[in-house]
Protein backbone atom coordinates (compact mmCIF):
# COMPACT_ATOMS: atom_id res chain seq x y z
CA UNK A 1 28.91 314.48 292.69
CA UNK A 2 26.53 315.44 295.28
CA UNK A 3 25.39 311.31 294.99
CA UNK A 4 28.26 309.86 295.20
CA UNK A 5 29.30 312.03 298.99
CA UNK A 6 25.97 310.87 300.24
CA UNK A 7 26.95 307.15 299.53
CA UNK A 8 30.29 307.84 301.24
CA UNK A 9 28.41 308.65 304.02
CA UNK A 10 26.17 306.03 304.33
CA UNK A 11 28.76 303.75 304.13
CA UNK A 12 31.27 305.62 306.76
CA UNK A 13 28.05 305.69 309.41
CA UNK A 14 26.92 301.84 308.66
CA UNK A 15 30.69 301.10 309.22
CA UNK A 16 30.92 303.31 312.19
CA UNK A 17 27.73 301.77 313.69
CA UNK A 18 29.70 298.11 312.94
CA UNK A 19 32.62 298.65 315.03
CA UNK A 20 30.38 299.92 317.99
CA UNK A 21 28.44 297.18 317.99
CA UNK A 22 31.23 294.96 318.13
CA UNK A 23 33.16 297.04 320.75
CA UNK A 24 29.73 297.37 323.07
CA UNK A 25 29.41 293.47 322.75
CA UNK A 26 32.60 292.54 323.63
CA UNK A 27 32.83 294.85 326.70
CA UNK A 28 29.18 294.04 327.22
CA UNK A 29 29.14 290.12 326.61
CA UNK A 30 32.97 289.13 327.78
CA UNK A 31 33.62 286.86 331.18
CA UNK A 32 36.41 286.79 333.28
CA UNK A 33 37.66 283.81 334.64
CA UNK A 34 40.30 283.62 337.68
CA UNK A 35 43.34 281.18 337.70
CA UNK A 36 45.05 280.94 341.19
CA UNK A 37 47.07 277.75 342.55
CA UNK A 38 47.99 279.10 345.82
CA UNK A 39 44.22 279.42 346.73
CA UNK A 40 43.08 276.75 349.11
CA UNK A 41 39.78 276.87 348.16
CA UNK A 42 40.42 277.05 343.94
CA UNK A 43 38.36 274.45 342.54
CA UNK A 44 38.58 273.66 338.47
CA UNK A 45 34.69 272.27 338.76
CA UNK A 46 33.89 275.56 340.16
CA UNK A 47 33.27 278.96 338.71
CA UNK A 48 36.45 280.44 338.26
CA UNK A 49 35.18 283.43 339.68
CA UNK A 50 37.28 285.91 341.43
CA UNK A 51 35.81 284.82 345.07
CA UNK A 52 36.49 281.18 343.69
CA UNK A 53 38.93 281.03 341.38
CA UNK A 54 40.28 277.67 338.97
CA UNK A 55 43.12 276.19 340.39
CA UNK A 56 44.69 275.77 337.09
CA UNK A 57 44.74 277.63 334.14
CA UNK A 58 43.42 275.25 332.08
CA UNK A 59 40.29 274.97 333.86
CA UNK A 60 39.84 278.54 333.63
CA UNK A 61 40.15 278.41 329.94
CA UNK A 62 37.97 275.45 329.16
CA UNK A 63 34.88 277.50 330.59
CA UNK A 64 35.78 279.96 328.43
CA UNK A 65 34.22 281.48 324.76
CA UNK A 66 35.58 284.32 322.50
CA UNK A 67 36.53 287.70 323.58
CA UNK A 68 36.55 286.58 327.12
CA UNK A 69 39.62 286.93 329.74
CA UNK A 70 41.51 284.73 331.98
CA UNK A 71 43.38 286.51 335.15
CA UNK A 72 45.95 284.66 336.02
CA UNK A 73 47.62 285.16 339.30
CA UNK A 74 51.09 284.84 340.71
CA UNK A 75 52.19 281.24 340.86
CA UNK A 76 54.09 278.70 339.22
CA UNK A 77 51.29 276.71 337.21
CA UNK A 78 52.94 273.50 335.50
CA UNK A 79 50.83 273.03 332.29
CA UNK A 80 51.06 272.74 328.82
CA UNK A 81 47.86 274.42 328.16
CA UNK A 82 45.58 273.77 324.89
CA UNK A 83 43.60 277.05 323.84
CA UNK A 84 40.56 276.80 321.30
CA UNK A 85 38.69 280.15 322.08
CA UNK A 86 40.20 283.89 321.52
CA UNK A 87 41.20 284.74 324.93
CA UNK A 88 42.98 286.92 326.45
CA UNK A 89 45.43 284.88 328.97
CA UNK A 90 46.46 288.04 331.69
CA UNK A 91 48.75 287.88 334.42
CA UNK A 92 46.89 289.52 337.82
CA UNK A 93 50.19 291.34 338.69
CA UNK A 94 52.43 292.60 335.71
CA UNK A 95 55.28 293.37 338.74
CA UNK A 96 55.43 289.80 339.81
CA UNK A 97 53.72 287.63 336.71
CA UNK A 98 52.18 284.57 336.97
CA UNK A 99 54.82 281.85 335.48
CA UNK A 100 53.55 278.98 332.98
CA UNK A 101 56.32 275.87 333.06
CA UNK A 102 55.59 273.13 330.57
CA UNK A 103 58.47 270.77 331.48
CA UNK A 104 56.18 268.09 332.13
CA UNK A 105 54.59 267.79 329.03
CA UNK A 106 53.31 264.54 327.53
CA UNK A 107 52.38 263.84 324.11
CA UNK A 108 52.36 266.25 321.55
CA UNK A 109 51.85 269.48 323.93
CA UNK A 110 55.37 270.44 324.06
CA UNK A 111 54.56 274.03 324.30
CA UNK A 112 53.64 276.01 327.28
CA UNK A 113 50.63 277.13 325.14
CA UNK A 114 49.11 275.66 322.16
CA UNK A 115 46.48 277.06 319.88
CA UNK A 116 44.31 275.09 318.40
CA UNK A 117 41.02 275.07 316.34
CA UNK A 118 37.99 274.08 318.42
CA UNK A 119 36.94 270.33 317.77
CA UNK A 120 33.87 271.85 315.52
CA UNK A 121 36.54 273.20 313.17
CA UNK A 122 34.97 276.63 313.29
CA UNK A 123 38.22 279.75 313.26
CA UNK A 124 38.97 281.49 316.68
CA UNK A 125 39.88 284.89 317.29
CA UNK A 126 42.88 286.44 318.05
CA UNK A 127 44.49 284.62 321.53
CA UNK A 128 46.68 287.44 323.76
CA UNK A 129 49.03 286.74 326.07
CA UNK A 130 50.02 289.36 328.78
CA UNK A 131 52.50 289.53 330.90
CA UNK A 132 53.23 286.03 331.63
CA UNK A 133 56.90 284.16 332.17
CA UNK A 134 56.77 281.08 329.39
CA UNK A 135 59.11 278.55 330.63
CA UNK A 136 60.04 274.93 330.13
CA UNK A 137 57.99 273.86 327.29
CA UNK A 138 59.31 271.87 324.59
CA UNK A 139 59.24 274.03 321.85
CA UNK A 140 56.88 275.01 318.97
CA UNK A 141 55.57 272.62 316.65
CA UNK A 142 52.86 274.57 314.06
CA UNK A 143 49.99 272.76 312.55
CA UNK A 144 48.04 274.21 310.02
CA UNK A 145 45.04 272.79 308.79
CA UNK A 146 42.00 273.15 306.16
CA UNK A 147 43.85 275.84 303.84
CA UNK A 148 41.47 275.12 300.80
């Protein structure tokens, strides 16, 4: 008996140390990128900082990688936006949210957000969206892929 509660614990700690590891890296190793179309000076080619923000949300979230966050703030962005990374997509202001209107979509991109895998195939993480106003888009058309 007095084996077998060792090995418990061995186990509980190396899972323990696990989920701190991945908690520390994603607080440690996350970016945020800023979204903001009523800045003059937003610039998609630039950094999508918070001093310099993307003008649209898509070109915060192509910079983007796993575990990282996009802020978006208030505005009417109209974009059918394509995400291949788990984000988290964040409205600046939860009293007066950031809206997403995908009535001009073209092609298959109906939706005011579509979740994809990246072009490498690899699987994402989980994708969050946070108090954002959806509107407009054409509906939602799921494709799942590679289930063998």
């Amino acid at each position: 008996m007095k084996n077998y509660i060792c090995k418990t614990w061995k186990i509980s700690r190396i899972q323990s140390v696990a989920v701190f590891y991945i908690l520390l890296h994603s607080f440690l190793f996350s970016t945020t990128f800023y979204a903001d179309c009523l800045n003059p000076d937003a610039d998609d080619s630039g950094p999508c900082s918070e001093s310099t923000p993307c003008e649209t949300i898509q070109g915060a979230i192509d910079k983007t990688s796993d575990e990282d966050i996009v802020i978006v703030s208030v505005g009417i962005y109209y974009e059918n936006l394509i995400i291949e990374t788990g984000i988290t997509l964040q409205s600046a202001d939860s009293d007066n949210p950031a809206t997403i209107d995908g009535s001009s979509a073209t092609g298959d991109f109906g939706s005011c957000i579509n979740i994809r895998e990246d072009a490498s195939g690899t699987s994402r993480g989980t994708v969050e969206v946070e108090g954002m106003i959806l509107t407009g888009g054409r509906g939602t058309r799921v494709k799942i892929q590679n289930l063998n």
